[in-house]
Protein backbone atom coordinates (compact mmCIF):
# COMPACT_ATOMS: atom_id res chain seq x y z
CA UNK A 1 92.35 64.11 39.58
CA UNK A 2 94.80 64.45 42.40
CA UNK A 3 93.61 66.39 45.29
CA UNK A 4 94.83 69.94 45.80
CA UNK A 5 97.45 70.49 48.03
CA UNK A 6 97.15 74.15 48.17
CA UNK A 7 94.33 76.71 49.89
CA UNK A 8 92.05 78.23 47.53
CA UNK A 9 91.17 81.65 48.59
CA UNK A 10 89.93 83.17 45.36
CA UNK A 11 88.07 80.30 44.48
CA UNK A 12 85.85 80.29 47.69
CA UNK A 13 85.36 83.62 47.79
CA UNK A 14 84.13 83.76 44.61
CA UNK A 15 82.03 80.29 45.61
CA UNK A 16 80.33 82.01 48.48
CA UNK A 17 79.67 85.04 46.22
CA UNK A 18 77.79 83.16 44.32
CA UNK A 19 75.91 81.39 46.74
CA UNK A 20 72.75 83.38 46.19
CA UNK A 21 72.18 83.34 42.55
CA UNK A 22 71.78 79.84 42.03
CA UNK A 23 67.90 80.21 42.47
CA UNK A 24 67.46 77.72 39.35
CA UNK A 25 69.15 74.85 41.61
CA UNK A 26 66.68 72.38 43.21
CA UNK A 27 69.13 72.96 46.70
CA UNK A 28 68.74 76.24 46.72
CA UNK A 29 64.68 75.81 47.75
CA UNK A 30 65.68 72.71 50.10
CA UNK A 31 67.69 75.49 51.92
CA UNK A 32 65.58 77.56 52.63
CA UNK A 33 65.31 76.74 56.37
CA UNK A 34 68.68 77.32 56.75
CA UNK A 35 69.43 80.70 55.12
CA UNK A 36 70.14 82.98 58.00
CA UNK A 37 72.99 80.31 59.13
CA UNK A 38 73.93 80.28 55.31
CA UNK A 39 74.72 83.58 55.69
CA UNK A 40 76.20 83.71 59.18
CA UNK A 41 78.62 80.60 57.51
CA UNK A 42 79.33 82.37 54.16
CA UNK A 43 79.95 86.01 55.39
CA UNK A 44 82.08 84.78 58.35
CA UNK A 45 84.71 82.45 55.84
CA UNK A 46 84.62 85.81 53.83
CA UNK A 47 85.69 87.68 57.28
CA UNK A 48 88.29 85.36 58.18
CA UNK A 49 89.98 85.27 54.39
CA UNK A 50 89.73 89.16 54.79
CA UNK A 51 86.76 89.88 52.28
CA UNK A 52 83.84 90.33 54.50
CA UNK A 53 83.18 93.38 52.01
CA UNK A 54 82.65 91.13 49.37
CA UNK A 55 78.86 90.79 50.35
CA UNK A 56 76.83 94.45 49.82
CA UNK A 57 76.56 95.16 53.41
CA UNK A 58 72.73 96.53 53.11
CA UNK A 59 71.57 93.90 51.64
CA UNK A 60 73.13 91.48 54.54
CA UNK A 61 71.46 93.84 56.72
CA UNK A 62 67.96 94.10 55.29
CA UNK A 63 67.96 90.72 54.60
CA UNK A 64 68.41 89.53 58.74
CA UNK A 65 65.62 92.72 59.70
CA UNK A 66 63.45 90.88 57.38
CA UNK A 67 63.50 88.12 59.47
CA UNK A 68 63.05 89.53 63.15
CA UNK A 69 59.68 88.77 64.66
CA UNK A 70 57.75 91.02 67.23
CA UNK A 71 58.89 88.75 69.71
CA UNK A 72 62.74 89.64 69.05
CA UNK A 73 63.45 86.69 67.79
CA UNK A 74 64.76 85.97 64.38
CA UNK A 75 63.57 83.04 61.92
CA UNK A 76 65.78 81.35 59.22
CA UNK A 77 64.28 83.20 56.86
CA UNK A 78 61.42 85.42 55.75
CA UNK A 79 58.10 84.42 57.49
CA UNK A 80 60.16 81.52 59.40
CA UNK A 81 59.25 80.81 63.20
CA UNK A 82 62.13 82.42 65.72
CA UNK A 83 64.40 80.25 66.80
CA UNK A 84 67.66 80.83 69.19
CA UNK A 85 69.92 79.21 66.65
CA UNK A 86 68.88 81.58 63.95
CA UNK A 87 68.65 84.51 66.82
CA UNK A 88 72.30 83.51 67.16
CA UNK A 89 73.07 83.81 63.87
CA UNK A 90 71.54 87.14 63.32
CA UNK A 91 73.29 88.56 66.29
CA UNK A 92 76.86 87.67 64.87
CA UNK A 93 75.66 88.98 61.54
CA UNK A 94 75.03 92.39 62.84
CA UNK A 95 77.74 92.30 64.70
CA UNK A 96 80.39 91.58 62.15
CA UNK A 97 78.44 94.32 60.41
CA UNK A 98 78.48 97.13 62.90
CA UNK A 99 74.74 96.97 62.59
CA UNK A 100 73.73 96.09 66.38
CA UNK A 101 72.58 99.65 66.93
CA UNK A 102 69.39 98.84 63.96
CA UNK A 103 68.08 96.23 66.31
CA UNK A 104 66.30 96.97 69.63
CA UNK A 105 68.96 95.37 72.13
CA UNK A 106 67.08 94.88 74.91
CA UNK A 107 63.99 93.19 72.95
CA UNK A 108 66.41 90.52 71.50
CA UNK A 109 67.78 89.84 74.61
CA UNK A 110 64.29 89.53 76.49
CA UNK A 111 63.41 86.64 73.72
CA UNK A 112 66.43 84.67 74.17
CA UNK A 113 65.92 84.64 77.96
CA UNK A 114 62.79 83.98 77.45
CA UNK A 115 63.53 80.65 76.17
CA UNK A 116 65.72 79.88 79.79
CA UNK A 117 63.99 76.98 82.08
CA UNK A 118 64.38 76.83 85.47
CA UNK A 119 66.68 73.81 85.32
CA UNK A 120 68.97 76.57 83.31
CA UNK A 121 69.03 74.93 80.33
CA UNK A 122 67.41 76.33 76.99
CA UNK A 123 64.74 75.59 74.51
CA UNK A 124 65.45 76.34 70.84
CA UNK A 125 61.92 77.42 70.37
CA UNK A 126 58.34 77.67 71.70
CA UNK A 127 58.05 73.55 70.91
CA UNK A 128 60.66 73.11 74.02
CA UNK A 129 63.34 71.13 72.66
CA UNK A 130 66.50 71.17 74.85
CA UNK A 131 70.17 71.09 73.38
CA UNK A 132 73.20 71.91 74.78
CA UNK A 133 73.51 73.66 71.29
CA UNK A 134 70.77 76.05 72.29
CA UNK A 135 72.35 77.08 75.52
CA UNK A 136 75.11 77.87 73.67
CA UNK A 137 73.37 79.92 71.68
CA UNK A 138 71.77 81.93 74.05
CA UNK A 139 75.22 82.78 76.04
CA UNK A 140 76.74 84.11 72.83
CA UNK A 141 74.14 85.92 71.69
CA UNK A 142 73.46 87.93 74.98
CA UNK A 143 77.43 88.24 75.83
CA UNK A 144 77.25 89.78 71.87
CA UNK A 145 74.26 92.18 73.48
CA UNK A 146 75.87 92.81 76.62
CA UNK A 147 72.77 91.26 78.41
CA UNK A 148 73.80 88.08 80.24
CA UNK A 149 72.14 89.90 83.39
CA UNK A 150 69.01 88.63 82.48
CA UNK A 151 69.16 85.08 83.15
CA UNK A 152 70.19 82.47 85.99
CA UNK A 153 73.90 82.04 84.70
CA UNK A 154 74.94 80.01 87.51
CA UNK A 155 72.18 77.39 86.91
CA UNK A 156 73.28 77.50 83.51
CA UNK A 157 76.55 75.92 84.33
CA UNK A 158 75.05 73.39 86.51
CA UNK A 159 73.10 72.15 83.57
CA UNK A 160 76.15 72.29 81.34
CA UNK A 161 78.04 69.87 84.22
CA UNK A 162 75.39 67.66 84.07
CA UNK A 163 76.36 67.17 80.14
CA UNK A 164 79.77 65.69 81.16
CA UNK A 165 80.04 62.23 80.67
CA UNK A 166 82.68 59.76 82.55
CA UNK A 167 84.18 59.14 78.99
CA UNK A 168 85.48 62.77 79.19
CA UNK A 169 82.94 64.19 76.78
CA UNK A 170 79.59 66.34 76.95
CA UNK A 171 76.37 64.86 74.88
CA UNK A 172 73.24 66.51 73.68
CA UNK A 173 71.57 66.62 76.86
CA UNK A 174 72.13 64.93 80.50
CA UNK A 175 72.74 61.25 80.23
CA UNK A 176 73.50 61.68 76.03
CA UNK A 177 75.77 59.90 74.22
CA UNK A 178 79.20 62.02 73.95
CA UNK A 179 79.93 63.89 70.87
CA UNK A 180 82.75 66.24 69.53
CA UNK A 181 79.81 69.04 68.53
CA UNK A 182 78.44 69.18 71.72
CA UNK A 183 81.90 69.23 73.56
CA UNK A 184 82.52 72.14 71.75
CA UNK A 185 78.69 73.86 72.89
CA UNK A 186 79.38 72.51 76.24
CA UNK A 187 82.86 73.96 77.02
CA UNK A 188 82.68 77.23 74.40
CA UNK A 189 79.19 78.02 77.16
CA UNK A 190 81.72 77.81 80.10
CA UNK A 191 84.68 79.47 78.18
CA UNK A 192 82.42 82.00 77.41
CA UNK A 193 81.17 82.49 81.05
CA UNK A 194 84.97 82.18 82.17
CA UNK A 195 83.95 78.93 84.55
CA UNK A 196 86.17 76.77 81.95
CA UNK A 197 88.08 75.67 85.77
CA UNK A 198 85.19 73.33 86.21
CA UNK A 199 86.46 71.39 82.90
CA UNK A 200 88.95 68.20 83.19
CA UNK A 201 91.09 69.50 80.86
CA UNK A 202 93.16 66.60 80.30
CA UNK A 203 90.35 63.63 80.27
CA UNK A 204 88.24 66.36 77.74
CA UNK A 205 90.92 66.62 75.38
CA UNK A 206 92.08 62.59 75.09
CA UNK A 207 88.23 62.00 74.54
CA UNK A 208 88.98 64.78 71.21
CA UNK A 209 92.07 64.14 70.35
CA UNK A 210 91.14 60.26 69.83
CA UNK A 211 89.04 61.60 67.34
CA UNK A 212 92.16 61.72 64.58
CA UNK A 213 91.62 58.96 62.21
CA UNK A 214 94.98 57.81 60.55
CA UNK A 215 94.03 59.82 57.27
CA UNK A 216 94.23 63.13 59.23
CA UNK A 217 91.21 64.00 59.28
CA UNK A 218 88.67 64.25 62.54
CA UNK A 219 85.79 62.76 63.36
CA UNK A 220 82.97 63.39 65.42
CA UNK A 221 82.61 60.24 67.96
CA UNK A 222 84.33 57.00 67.98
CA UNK A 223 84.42 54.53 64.81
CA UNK A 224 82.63 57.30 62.83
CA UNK A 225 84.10 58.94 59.13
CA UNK A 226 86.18 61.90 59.49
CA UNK A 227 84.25 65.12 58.35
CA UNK A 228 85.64 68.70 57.87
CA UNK A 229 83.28 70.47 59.89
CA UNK A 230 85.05 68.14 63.28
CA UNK A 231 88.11 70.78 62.16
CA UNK A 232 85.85 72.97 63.90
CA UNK A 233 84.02 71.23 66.65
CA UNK A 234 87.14 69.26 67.80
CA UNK A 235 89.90 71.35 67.04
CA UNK A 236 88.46 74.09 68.19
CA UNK A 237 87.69 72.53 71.86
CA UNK A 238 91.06 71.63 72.01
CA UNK A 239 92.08 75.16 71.19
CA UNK A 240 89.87 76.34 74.55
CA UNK A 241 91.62 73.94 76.37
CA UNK A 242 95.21 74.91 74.98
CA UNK A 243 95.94 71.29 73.83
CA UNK A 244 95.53 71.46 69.58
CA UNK A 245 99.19 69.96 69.35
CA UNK A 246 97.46 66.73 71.20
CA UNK A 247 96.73 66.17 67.38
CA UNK A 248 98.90 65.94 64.30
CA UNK A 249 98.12 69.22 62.49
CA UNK A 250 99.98 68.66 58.92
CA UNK A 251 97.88 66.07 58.45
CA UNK A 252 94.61 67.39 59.28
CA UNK A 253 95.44 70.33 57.32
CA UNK A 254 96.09 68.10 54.35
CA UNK A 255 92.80 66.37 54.95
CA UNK A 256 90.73 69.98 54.85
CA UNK A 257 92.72 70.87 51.39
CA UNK A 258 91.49 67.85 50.11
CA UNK A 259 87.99 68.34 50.58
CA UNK A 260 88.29 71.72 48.57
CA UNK A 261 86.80 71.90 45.08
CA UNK A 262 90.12 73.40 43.23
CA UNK A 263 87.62 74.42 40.15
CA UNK A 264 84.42 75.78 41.47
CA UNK A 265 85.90 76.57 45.45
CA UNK A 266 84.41 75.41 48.34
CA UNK A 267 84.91 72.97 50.64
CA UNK A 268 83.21 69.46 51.23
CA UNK A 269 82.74 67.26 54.08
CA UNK A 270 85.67 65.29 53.01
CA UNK A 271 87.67 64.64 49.48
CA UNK A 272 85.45 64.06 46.60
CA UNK A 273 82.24 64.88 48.11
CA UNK A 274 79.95 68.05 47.44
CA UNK A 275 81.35 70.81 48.63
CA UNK A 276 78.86 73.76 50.60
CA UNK A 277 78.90 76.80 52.32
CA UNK A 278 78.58 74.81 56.10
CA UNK A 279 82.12 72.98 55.45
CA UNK A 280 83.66 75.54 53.81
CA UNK A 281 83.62 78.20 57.13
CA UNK A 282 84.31 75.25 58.92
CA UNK A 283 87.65 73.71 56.83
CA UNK A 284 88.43 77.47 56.88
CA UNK A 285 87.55 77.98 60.47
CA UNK A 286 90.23 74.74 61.31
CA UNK A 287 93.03 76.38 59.01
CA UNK A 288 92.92 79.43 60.72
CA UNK A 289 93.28 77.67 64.23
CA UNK A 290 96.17 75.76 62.61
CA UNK A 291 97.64 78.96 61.80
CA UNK A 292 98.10 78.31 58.11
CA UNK A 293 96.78 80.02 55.20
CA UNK A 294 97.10 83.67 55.81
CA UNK A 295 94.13 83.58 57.41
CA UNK A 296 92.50 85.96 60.26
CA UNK A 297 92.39 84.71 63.94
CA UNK A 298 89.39 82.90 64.72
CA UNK A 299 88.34 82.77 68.12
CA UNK A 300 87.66 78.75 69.54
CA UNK A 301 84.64 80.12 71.54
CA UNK A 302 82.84 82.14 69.28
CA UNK A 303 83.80 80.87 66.18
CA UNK A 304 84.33 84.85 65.41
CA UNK A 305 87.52 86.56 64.44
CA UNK A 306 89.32 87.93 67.07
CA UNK A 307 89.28 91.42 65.39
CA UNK A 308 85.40 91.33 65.47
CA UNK A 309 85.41 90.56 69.32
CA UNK A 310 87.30 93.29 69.97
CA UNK A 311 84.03 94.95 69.77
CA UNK A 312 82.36 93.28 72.27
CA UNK A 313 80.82 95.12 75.75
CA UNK A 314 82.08 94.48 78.93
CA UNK A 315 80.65 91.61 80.60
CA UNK A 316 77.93 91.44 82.93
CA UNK A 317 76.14 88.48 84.73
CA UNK A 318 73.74 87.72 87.38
């Protein structure tokens, strides 16, 4: 069957829709650790296509109250340890909901500062793992809450520089191998911060836009497949740094129609493959920084639309 050349829409909304009644698959109980990000992925593709309604707004609601914790912190799911990633996700769920004022602000934000060290970095959880992904995490979430007061921003950004590497990427942690993903958590944390002038804008963006392989699509470090979700992480980078035509987008958008399921919707990890809700923001996500598809602004360092950040409180820091 020849790939489809053409976006979708109805079909993935009705995909995501759907998401939630397939209790009788075997995936649907692997996924369990990763439902309040399932949710975050499937109701923000719906807000970018223009059908965030399309999900019964209560139920969103309920659902991510059902999985705070008296610490403030929100598991993937019901009776799931916090975590900042899922903290994160709840936060932009509420937000694109209008439903910040159910949650006790300043409780949320005392939890994700919490999880601050004193090198400035942050641990996902009480284990102390440290990820650029979680400092991320914790800059969104309290610029979302209007509460980046409470931590040590500035050693925060040190940590972040640390991250660089001489190849012109950012890895995991200091000294970590560089990757497009954690470009995009290094540099969307400074963006975010507005300290994006300590980023070498044009040694950054050769490192990502290397990452085109001749098929169109992107990949995530060197001699690696090219996977939808780099539409995201790569593209997206370049889009903070104001250099996405350092890559050829007809092609990459070819390569994200590919990956779509023209039957049952959705979008895979790249043409053929099983499609899920993960790639499909993220394919979606990379169209709408393209500018194709009819598709809402997304914002490169939120990975929110633009008409949902309108929202957000003036900022603050230490």
């Amino acid at each position: 069957m020849a790939a489809p050349t053409s976006f979708v829409r109805e079909k993935h909304i009705d995909f995501i829709q759907k998401l939630d009644t397939k209790r009788e698959d075997v995936e649907y109980w692997y996924s369990g650790h990763l439902r309040m990000s399932g949710l975050y992925w499937g109701l923000n593709a719906l807000d970018i296509m223009g059908e965030k309604d399309k999900l019964p707004r209560e139920e969103v609601i309920d659902f991510v109250l059902s999985c705070q914790h008296s610490s403030g912190g929100f598991g993937a799911n019901v009776e799931y340890d916090p975590h900042i990633l899922y903290t994160l996700s709840a936060v932009q769920i509420l937000f694109m909901e209008d439903a910040l004022n159910r949650i006790d602000i300043d409780k949320v934000a005392d939890y994700v500062a919490s999880m601050q060290l004193p090198d400035g970095s942050f641990q996902g959880d009480q284990w102390g793992e440290v990820d650029t992904r979680f400092v991320y995490s914790a800059i969104q979430a309290l610029r979302i809450l209007g509460r980046l007061e409470k931590i040590n921003v500035d050693k925060t950004v040190e940590w972040i520089q640390k991250c660089y590497n001489f190849d012109g990427g950012y890895g995991l942690v200091p000294g970590a191998e560089s990757h497009a993903a954690q470009i995009w958590t290094s540099i969307g944390t400074l963006s975010i911060l507005g300290r994006l002038d300590l980023v070498d804008v044009d040694n950054v963006a050769w490192w990502l836009a290397e990452r085109q392989v001749p098929n169109g699509g992107l990949n995530g470090r060197p001699d690696k497949l090219p996977d939808v979700c780099y539409s995201w992480w790569a593209l997206s980078s370049l889009a903070i740094l104001e250099k996405t035509n350092w890559v050829d987008a007809e092609k990459l958008r070819s390569f994200i129609l590919a990956a779509q399921d023209p039957d049952g919707g959705g979008i895979a990890d790249r043409e053929g493959d099983e499609v899920d809700v993960f790639h499909t923001l993220f394919g979606i996500c990379g169209l709408s920084l393209l500018g194709y598809e009819n598709l809402d602004e997304v914002d490169p360092s939120y990975c929110l639309t633009k008409r949902v950040l309108e929202k957000l409180p003036p900022p603050t820091s230490k």
